[in-house]
Protein backbone atom coordinates (compact mmCIF):
# COMPACT_ATOMS: atom_id res chain seq x y z
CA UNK A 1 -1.80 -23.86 -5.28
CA UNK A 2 -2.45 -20.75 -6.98
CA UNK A 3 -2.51 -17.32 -4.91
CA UNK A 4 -3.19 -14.15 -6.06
CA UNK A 5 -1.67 -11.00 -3.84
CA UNK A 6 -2.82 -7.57 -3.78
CA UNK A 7 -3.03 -4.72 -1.78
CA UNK A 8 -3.89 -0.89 -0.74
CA UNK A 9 -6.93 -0.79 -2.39
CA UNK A 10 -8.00 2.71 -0.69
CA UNK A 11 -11.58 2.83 -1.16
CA UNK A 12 -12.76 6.15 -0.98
CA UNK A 13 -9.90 8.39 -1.97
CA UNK A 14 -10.15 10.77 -3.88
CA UNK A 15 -7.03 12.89 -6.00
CA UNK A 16 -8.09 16.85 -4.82
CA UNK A 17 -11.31 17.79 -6.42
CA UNK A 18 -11.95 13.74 -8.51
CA UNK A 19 -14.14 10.80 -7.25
CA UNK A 20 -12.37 8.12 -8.05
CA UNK A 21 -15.39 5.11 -7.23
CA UNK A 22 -15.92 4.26 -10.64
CA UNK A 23 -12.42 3.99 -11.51
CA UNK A 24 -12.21 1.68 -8.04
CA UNK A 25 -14.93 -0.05 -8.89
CA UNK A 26 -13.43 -1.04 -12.65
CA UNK A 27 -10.29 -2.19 -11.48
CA UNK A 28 -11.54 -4.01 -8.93
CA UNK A 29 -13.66 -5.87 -11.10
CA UNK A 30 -10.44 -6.31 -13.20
CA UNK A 31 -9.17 -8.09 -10.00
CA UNK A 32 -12.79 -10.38 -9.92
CA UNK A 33 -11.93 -11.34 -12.97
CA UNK A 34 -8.36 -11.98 -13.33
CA UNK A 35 -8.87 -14.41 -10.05
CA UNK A 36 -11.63 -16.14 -11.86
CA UNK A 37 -9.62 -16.31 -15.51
CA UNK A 38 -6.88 -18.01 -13.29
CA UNK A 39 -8.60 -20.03 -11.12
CA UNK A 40 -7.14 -18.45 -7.89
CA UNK A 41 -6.93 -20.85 -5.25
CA UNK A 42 -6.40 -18.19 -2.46
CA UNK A 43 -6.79 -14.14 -2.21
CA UNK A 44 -4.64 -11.85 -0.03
CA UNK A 45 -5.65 -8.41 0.65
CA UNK A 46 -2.40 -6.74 2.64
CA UNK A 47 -3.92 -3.53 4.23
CA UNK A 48 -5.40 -0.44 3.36
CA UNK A 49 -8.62 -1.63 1.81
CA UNK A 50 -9.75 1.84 2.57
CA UNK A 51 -8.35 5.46 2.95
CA UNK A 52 -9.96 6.88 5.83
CA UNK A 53 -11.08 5.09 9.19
CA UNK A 54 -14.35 6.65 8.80
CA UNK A 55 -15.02 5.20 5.17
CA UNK A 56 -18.33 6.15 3.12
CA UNK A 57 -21.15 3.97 3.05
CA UNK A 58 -20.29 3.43 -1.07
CA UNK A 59 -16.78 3.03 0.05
CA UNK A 60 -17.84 0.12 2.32
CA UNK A 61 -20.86 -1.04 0.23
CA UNK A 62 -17.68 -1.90 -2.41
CA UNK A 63 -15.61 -3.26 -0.66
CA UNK A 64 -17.50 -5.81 0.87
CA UNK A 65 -19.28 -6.89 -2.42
CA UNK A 66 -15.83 -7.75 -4.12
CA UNK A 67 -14.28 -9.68 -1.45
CA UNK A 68 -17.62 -12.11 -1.36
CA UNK A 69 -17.33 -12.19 -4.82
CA UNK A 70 -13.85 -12.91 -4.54
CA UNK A 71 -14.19 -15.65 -2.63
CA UNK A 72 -16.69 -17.06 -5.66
CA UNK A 73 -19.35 -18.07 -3.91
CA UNK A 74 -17.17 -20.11 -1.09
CA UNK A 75 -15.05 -21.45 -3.60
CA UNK A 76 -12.19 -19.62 -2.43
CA UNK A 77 -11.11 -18.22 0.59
CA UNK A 78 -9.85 -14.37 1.17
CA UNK A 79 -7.80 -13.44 3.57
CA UNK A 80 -7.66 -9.74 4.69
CA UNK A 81 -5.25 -7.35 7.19
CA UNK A 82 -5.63 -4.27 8.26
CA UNK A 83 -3.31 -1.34 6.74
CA UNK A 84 -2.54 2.03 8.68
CA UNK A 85 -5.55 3.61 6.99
CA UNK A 86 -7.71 0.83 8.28
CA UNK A 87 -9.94 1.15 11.38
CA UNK A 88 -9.26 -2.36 12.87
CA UNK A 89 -12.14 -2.72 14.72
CA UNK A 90 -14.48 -1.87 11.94
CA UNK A 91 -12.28 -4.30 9.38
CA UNK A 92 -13.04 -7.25 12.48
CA UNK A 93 -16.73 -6.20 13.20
CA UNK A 94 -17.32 -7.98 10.19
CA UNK A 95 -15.87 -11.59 11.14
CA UNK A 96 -19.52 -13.31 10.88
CA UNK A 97 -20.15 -11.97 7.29
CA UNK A 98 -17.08 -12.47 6.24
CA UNK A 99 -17.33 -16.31 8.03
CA UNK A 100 -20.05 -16.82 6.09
CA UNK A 101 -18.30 -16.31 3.18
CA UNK A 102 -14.94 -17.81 3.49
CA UNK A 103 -12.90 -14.42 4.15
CA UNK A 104 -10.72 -14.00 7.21
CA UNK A 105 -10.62 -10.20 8.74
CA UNK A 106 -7.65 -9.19 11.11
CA UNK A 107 -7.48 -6.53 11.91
CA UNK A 108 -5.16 -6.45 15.17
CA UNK A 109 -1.34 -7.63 15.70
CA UNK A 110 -2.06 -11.48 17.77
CA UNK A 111 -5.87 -11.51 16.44
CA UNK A 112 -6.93 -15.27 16.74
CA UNK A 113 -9.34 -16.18 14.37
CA UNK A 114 -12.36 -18.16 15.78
CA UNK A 115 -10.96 -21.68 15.97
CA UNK A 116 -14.06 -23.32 14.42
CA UNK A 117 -15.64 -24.46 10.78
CA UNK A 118 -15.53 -21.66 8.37
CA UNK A 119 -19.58 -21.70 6.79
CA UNK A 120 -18.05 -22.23 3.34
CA UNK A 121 -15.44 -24.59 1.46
CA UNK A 122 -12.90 -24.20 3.16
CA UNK A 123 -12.00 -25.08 6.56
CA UNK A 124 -9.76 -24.05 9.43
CA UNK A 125 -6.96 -26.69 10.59
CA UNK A 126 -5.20 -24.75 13.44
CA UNK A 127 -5.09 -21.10 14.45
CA UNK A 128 -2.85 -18.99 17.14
CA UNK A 129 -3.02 -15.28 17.76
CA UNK A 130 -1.52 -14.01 14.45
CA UNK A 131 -1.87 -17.32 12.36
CA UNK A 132 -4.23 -19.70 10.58
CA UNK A 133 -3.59 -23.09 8.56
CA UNK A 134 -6.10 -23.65 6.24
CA UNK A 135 -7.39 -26.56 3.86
CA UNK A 136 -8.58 -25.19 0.85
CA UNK A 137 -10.78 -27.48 -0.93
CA UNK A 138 -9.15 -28.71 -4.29
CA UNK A 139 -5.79 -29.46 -2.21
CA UNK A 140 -4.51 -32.20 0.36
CA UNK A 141 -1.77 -30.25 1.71
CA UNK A 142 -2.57 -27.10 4.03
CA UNK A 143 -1.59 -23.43 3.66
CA UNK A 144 -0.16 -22.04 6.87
CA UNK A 145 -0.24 -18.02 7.18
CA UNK A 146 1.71 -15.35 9.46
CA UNK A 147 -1.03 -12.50 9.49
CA UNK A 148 0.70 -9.13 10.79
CA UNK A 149 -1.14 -5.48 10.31
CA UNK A 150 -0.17 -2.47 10.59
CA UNK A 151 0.49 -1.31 14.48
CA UNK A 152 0.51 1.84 15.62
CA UNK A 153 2.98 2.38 19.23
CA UNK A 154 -0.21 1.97 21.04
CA UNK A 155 -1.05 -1.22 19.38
CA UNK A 156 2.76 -2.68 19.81
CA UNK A 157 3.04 -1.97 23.69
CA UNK A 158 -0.51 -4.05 24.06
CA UNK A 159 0.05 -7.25 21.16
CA UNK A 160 3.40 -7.48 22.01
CA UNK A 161 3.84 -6.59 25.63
CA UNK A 162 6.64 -3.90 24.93
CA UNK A 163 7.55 -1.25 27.23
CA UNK A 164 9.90 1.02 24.63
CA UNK A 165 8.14 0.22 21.06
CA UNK A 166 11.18 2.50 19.43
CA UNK A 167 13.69 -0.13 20.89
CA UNK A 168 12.10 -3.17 21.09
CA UNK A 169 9.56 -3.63 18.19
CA UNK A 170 11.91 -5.46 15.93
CA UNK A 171 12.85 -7.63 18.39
CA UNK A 172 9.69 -8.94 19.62
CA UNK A 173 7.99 -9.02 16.03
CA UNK A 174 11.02 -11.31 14.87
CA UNK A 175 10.53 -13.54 18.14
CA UNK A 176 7.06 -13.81 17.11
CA UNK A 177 7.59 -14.84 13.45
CA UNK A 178 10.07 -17.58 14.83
CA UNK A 179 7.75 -18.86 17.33
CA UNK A 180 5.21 -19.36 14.60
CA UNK A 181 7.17 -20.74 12.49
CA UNK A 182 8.91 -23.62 13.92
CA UNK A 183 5.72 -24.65 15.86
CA UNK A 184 3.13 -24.46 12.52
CA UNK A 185 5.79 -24.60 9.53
CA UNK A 186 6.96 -27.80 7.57
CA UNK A 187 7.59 -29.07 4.57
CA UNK A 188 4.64 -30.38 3.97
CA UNK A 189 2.24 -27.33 3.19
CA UNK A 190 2.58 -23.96 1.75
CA UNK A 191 4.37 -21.31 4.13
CA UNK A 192 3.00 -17.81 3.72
CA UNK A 193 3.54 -14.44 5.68
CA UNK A 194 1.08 -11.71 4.80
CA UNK A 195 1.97 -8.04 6.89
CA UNK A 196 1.12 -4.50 6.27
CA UNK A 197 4.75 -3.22 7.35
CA UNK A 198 7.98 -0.83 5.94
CA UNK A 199 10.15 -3.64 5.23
CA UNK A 200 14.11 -3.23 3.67
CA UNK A 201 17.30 -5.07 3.11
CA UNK A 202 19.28 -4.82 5.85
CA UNK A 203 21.80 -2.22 4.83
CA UNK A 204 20.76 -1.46 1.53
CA UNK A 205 18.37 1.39 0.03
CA UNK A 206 15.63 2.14 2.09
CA UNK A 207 12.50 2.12 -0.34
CA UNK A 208 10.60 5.42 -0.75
CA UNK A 209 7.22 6.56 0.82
CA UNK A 210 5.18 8.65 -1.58
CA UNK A 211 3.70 11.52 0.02
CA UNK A 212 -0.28 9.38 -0.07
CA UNK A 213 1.11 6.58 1.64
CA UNK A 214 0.75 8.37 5.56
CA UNK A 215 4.65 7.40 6.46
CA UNK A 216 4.72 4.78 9.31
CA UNK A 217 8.58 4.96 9.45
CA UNK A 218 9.75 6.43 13.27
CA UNK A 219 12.62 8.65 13.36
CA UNK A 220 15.61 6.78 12.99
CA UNK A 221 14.17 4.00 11.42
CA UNK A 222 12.86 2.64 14.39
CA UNK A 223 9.67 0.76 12.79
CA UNK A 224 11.73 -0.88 9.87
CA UNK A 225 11.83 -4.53 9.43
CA UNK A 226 14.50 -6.20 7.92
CA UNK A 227 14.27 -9.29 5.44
CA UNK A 228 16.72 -11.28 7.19
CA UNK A 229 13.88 -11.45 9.87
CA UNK A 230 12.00 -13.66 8.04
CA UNK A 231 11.97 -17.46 9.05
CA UNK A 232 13.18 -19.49 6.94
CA UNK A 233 10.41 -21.94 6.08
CA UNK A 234 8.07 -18.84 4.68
CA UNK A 235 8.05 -19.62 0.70
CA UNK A 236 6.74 -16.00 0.21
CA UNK A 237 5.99 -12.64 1.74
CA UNK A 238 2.97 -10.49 0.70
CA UNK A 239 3.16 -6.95 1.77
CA UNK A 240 0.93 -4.20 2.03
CA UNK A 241 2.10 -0.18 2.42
CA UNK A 242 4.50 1.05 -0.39
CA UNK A 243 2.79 1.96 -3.70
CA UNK A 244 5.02 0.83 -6.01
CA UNK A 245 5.59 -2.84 -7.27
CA UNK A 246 8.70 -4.28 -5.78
CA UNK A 247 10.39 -7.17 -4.80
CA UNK A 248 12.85 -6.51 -1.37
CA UNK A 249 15.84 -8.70 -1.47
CA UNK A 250 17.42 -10.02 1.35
CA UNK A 251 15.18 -12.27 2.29
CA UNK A 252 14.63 -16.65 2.54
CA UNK A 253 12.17 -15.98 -0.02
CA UNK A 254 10.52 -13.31 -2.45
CA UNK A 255 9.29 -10.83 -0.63
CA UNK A 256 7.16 -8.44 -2.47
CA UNK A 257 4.60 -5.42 -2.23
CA UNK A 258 2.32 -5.69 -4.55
CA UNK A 259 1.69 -2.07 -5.46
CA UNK A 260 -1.77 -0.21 -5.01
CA UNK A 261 -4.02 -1.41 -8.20
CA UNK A 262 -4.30 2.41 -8.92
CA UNK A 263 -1.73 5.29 -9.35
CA UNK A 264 -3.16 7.44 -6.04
CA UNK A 265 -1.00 10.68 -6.09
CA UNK A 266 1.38 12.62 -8.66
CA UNK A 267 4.14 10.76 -7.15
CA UNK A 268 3.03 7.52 -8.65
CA UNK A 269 2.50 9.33 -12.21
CA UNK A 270 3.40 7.11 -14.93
CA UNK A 271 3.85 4.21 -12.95
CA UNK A 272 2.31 0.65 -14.32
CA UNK A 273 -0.15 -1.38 -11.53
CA UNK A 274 0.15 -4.88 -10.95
CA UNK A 275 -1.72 -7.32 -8.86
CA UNK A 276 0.55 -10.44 -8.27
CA UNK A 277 0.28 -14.01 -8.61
CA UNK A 278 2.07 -17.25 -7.33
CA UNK A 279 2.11 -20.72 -8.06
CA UNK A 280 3.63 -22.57 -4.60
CA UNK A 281 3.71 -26.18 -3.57
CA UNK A 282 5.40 -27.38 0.01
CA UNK A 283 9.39 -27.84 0.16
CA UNK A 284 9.52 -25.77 -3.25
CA UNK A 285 10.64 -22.19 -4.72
CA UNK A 286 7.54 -20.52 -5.63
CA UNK A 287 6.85 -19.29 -8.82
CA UNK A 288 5.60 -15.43 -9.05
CA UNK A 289 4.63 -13.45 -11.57
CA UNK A 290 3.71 -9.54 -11.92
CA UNK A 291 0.09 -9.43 -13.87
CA UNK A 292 0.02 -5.51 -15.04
CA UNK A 293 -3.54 -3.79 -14.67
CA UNK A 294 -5.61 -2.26 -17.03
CA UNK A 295 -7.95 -0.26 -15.17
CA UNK A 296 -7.95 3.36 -14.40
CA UNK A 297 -6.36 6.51 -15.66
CA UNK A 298 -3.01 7.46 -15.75
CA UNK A 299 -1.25 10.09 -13.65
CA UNK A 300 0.80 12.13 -15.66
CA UNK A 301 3.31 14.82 -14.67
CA UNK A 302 4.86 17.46 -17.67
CA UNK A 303 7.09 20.41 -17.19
CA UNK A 304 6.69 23.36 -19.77
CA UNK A 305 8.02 26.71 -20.71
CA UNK A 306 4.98 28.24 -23.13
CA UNK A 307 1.23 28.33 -21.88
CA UNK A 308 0.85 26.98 -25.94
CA UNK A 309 2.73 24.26 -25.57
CA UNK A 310 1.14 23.02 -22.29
CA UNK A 311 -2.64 23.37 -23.95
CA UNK A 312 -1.45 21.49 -26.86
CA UNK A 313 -0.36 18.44 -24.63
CA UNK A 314 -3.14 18.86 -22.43
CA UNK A 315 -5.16 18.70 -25.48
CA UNK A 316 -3.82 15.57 -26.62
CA UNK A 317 -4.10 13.42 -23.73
CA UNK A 318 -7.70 13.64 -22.55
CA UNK A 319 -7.77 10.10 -20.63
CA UNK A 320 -5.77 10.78 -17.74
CA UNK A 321 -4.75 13.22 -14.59
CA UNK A 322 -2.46 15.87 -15.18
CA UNK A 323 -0.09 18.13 -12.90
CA UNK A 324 1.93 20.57 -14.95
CA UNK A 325 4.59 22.62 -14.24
CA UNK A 326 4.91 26.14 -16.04
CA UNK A 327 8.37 27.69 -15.87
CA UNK A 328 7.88 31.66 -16.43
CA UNK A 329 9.27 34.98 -15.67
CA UNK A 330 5.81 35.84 -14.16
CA UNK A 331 3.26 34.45 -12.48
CA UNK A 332 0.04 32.68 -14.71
CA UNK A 333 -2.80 35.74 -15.80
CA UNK A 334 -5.86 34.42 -15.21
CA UNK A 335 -6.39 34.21 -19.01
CA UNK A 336 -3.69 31.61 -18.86
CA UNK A 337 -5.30 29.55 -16.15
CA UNK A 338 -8.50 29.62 -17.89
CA UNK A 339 -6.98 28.21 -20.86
CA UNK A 340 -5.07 25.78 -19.54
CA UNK A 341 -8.56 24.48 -17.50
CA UNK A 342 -10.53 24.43 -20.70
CA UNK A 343 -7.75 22.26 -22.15
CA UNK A 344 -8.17 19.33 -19.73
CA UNK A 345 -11.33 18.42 -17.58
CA UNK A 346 -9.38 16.63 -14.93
CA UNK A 347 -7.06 19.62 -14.27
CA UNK A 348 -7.23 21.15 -11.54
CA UNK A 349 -6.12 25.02 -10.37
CA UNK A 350 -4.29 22.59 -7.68
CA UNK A 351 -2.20 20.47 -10.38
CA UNK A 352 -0.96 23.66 -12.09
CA UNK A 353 2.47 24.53 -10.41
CA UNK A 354 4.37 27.97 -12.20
CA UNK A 355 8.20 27.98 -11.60
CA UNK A 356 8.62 31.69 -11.52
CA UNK A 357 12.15 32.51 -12.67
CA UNK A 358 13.99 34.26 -15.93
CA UNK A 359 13.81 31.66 -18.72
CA UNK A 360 17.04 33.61 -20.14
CA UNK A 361 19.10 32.98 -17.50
CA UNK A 362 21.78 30.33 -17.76
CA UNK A 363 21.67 27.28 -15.49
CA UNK A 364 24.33 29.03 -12.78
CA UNK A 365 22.30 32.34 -12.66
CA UNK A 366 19.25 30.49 -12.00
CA UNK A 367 18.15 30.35 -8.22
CA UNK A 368 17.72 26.07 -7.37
CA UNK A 369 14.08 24.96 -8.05
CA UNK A 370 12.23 22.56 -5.47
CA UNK A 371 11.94 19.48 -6.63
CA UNK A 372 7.78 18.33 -5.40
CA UNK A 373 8.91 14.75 -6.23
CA UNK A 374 10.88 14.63 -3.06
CA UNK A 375 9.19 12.50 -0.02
CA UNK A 376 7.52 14.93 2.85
CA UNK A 377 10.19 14.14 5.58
CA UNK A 378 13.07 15.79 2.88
CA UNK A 379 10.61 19.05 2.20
CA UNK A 380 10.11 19.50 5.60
CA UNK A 381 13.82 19.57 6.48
CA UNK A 382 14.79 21.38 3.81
CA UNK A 383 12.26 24.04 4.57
CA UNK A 384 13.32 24.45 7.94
CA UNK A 385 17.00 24.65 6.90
CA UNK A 386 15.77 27.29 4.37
CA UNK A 387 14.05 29.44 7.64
CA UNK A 388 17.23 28.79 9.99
CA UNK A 389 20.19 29.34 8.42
CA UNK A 390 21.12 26.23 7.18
CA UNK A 391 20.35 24.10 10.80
CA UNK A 392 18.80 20.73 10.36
CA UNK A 393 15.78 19.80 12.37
CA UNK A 394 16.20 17.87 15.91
CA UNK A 395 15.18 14.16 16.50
CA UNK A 396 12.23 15.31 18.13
CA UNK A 397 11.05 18.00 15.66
CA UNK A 398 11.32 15.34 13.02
CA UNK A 399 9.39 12.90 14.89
CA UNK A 400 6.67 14.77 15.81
CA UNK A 401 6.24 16.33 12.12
CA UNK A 402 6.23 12.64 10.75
CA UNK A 403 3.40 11.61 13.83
CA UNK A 404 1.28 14.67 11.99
CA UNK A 405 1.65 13.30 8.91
CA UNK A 406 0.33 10.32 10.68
CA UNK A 407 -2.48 10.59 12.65
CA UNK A 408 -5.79 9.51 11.83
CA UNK A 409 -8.50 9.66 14.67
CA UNK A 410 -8.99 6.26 15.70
């Protein structure tokens, strides 16, 4: 059985002043075709299809067109969560479209798919709130599925019946893995867990949020799931959230994000997109493999010490987003900034940053520069160290900045 994974497709965003449809729309063709060059028996979509709860009508008008043709006319079914950018009920409002075609919306924690004959190929063994087992067409063994979105507090204290979501949310979301599990999982079909969630090695390196991924991490880690959570008869984990292709060890199995298919803020510049796909048969290791993407322009990041020097790069690399930094020992004339935005088209008076210090200086003279590659929660604290004399922000302070960085009206 061959599935193809992807995820945090953000439909609608834009980078400052740029529309980025076209470049969504060519990349997500790139995904059309890849699934139809490799005869994808199965398509996961792990959250964040778009980037606002309140989508465009081209936003939506796009998405929906390449998950039917996804699916290849029924061939193939897709299976979809919702990501903490989603709106879940609009993602579920479309269960008898996406019924007729052979995709599968959740868009809540527990969601129970309609336990009767998908209107396409495939067809719907067994379902409980938060899982399906599916036949797929071309294959006699099933594929079971864990579906888990994103949920917000509010959402955990009503799916899972918690009173203290900070305490209790790992708890209950392992119990309900488990219980899934050992009731649906065997040996004898393909074990999948697809969840739109900050997952981590338990004790190791906590992966990074970039700045455009909204953090959903709680103060103290409280919303962090671990990979030793995982039952043990899942043969792989699809994830939806970070940004950046990864695999998180740890785990019974690989357990991957698949990263967004394009770079969506300066602190993915550089970095190379991948949609992901994996061979799997019951009782056996699957087989994964990271298929790079084509699509879309690069984000590029350059730091410079002559306005020359910057226009001559800028100059030379047309075909892609740039953010600049100019160190000087004064801020940019206006002759300079015009310059530098007749170099480059996609530059904006946003992605031009001047470090204002003495270029002479040595390195110990030199007051330390902020580094913008750092992840919101560290700027904020070391801004508010800056303003009060070297005290760290309270548990609470930090929470509530983090719930601003947050919220979405819903």
């Amino acid at each position: 059985m061959k599935i193809l994974h992807t995820a945090d497709w953000h439909l609608g965003k834009r980078l400052q002043d740029f529309n980025r449809l076209a470049e969504q729309k060519g990349v997500l063709n790139e995904l059309v075709e890849l699934v139809e060059a490799e005869d994808v028996d199965l398509v996961l979509v792990a959250g964040d299809l778009f980037d606002t709860f309140n989508p465009s009508a081209e936003a939506e008008d796009l998405l929906y067109s390449t998950l039917k043709r996804l699916t290849g006319g029924g061939r193939r079914p897709v299976v979809v969560i919702a990501g903490n950018h989603d709106n879940p009920d609009r993602i579920e409002a479309q269960d008898h479209f996406g019924r007729e075609c052979g995709i599968i919306f959740v868009g809540f924690p527990k969601t129970e798919v309609r336990s009767h004959l998908l209107t396409c190929e495939t067809k719907l063994l067994q379902v409980a709130p938060g899982f399906v087992e599916l036949k797929l067409p071309r294959h006699d063994f099933p594929v079971r599925i864990i579906l888990t979105p994103y949920a917000n507090e509010a959402r955990m204290r009503t799916y899972y019946g918690m009173t203290n979501a900070t305490d209790q949310f790992r708890e209950h979301i392992q119990q309900h893995w488990s219980d899934l599990a050992s009731t649906y999982m065997d040996d004898q079909g393909v074990n999948l867990l697809v969840a739109h969630l900050f997952v981590m090695k338990r004790g190791g390196e906590q992966p990074e949020e970039s700045d455009d991924e909204r953090s959903i991490l709680q103060v103290g880690g409280a919303s962090v799931v671990y990979t030793d959570m995982i039952p043990a008869p899942v043969q792989y984990v699809a994830l939806g959230h970070l940004h950046r292709q990864q695999e998180i060890g740890g785990g019974p199995c690989p357990v991957v994000y698949s990263s967004s298919p394009l770079a969506y803020s300066f602190a993915e510049a550089d970095q190379q997109k991948y949609a992901m796909l994996i061979d799997a048969e019951p009782g056996r290791a699957v087989d994964v493999r990271a298929v790079p993407l084509k699509t879309g322009k690069r984000l590029l990041r350059k730091r410079f010490t002559r306005v020359d020097d910057a226009v001559e790069w800028l100059e030379a690399n047309p075909e892609c987003y740039p953010e600049i930094t100019l160190q000087t020992p004064t801020y940019l004339t206006a002759e300079d900034r015009r310059r530098l935005a007749k170099a480059h088209e996609a530059l904006s008076s946003a992605s031009i940053i001047p470090d204002i210090r003495d270029i002479e200086t040595t390195e110990a003279q030199r007051s330390p520069a902020i580094d913008l590659t750092q992840s919101m929660d560290v700027l904020f604290t070391e801004y508010f160290k800056n303003k009060n004399k070297g005290q760290e922000p309270n548990q609470r302070l930090r929470q509530l900045f983090n719930e601003i960085l947050a919220t979405e009206l819903e």
